[in-house]
Structure formats: structure tokens, C-alpha cells
N, C-alpha and C. Protein backbone atom coordinates (compact mmCIF):
# COMPACT_ATOMS: atom_id res chain seq x y z
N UNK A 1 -28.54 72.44 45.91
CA UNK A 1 -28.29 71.09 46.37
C UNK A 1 -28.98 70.10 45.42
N UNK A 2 -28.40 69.17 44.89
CA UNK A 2 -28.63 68.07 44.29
C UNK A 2 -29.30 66.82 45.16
N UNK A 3 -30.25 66.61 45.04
CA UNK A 3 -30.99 65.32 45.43
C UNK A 3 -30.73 64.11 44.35
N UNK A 4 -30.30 63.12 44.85
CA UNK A 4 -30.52 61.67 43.76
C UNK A 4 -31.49 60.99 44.29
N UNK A 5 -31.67 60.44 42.56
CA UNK A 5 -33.51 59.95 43.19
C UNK A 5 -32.93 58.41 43.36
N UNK A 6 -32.31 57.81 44.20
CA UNK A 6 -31.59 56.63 44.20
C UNK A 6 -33.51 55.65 43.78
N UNK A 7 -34.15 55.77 44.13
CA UNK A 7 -35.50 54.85 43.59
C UNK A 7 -35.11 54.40 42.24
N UNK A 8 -35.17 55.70 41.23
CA UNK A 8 -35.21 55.46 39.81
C UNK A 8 -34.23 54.98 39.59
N UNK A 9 -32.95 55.14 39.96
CA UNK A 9 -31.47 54.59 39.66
C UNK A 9 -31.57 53.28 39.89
N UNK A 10 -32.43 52.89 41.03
CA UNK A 10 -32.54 51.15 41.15
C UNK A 10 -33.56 50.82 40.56
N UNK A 11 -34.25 51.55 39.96
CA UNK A 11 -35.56 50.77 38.89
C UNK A 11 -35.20 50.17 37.23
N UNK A 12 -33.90 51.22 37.02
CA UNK A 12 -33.50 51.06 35.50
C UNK A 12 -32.44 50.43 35.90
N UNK A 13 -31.68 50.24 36.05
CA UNK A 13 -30.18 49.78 36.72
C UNK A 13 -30.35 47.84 37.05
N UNK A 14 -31.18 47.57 36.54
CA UNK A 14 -31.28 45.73 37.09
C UNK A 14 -30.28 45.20 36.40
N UNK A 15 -29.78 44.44 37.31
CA UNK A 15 -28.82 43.78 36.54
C UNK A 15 -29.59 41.78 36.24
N UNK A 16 -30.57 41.69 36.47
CA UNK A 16 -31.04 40.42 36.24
C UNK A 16 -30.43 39.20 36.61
N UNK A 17 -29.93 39.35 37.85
CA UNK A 17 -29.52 38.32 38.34
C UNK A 17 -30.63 37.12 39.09
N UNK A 18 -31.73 37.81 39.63
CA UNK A 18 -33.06 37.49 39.91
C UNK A 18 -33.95 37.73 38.75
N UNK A 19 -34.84 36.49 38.34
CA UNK A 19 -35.95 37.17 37.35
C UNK A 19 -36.93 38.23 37.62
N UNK A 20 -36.61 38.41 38.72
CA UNK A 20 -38.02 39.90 39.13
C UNK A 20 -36.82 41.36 38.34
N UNK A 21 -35.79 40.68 38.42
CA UNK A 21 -34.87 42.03 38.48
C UNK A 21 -33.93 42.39 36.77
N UNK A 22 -35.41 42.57 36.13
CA UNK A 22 -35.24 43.24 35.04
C UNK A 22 -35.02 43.89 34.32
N UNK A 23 -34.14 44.79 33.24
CA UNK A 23 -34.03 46.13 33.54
C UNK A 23 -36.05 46.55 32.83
N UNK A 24 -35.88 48.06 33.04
CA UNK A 24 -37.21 48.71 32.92
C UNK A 24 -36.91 49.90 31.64
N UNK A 25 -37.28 49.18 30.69
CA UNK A 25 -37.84 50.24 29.46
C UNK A 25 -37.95 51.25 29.52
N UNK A 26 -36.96 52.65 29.14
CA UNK A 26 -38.17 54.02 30.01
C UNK A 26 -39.43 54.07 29.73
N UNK A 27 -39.96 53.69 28.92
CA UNK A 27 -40.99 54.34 28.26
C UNK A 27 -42.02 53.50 29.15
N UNK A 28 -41.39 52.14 29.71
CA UNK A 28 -42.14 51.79 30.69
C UNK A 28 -42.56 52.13 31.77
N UNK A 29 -41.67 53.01 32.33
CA UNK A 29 -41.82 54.01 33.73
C UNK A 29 -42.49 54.96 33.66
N UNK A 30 -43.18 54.80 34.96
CA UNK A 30 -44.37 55.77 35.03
C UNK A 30 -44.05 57.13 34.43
N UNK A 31 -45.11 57.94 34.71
CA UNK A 31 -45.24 59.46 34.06
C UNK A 31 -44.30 60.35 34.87
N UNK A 32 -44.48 60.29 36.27
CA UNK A 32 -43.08 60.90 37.07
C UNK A 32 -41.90 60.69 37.18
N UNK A 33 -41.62 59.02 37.08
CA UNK A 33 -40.54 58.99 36.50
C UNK A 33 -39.78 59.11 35.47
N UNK A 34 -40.73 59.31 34.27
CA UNK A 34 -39.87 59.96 33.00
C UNK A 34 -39.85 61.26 33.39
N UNK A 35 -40.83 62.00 33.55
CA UNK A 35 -40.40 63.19 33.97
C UNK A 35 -39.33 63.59 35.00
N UNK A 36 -38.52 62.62 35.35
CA UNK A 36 -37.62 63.13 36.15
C UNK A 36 -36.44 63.12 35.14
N UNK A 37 -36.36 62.12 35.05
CA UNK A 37 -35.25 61.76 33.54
C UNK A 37 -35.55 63.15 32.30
N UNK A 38 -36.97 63.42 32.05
CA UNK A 38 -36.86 64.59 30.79
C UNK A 38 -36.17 65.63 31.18
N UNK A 39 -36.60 65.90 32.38
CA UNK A 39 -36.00 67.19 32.76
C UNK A 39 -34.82 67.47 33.37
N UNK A 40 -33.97 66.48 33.13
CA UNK A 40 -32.12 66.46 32.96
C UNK A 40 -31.49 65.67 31.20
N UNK A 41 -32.28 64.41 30.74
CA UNK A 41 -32.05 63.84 29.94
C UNK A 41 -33.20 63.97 28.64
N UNK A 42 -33.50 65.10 27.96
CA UNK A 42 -35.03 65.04 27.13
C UNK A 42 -34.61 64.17 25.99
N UNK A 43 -33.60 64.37 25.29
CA UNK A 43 -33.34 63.05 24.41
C UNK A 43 -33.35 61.70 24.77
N UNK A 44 -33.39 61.56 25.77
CA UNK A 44 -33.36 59.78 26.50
C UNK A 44 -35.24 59.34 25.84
N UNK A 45 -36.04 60.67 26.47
CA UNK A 45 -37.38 60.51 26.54
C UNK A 45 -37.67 60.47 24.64
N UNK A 46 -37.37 61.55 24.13
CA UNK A 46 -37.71 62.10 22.59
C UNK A 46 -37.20 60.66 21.97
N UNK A 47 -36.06 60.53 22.35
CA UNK A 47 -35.92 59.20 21.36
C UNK A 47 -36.16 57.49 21.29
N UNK A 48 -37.02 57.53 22.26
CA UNK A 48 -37.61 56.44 22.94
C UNK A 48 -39.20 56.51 22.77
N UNK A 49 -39.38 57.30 22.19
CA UNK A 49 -41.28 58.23 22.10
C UNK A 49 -41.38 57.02 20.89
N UNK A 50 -42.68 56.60 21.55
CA UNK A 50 -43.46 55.95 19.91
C UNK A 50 -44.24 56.37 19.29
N UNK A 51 -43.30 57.54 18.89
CA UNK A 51 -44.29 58.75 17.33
C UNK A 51 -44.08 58.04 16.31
């Protein structure tokens, strides 16, 4: 069974119609939430890394 993390989907997903409602950088999102994203999307994370 597939769970959606509808949280994270509305954290990156802003459409800025309100100024609070920004989109969010991954690299800005916390440590669990990238880790949710690495571990379906690891290139989203790898290529967003500031090595």
C-alpha cells in the first residue's frame, strides 16, 4: 500500500498566490523531508546538493 505524504506535496507545490505561499527549495526542506523525496526521487536530492 502506497501512502501519500499529501504534507510535502503541499509544502513544494505553492502556487504564490498569498506571499506566505512560496514554493520551497528542496534543499530547503527539512532532513525528513528530503529523505522522503531521496528515497523515490535521489536525483531530485544529488542534483540540488551544494557539492
Amino acid at each position: 500500500m502506497t501512502v501519500c505524504r499529501w504534507f510535502l506535496i503541499n509544502r513544494i507545490n505553492q502556487k504564490g498566490i498569498r506571499p506566505e505561499d512560496q514554493p520551497i527549495p528542496i534543499m530547503k526542506l527539512t532532513a525528513d523531508e528530503q529523505a522522503i523525496i531521496n528515497r523515490r526521487y535521489p536525483e531530485l536530492i544529488k542534483g540540488n546538493s551544494k557539492e
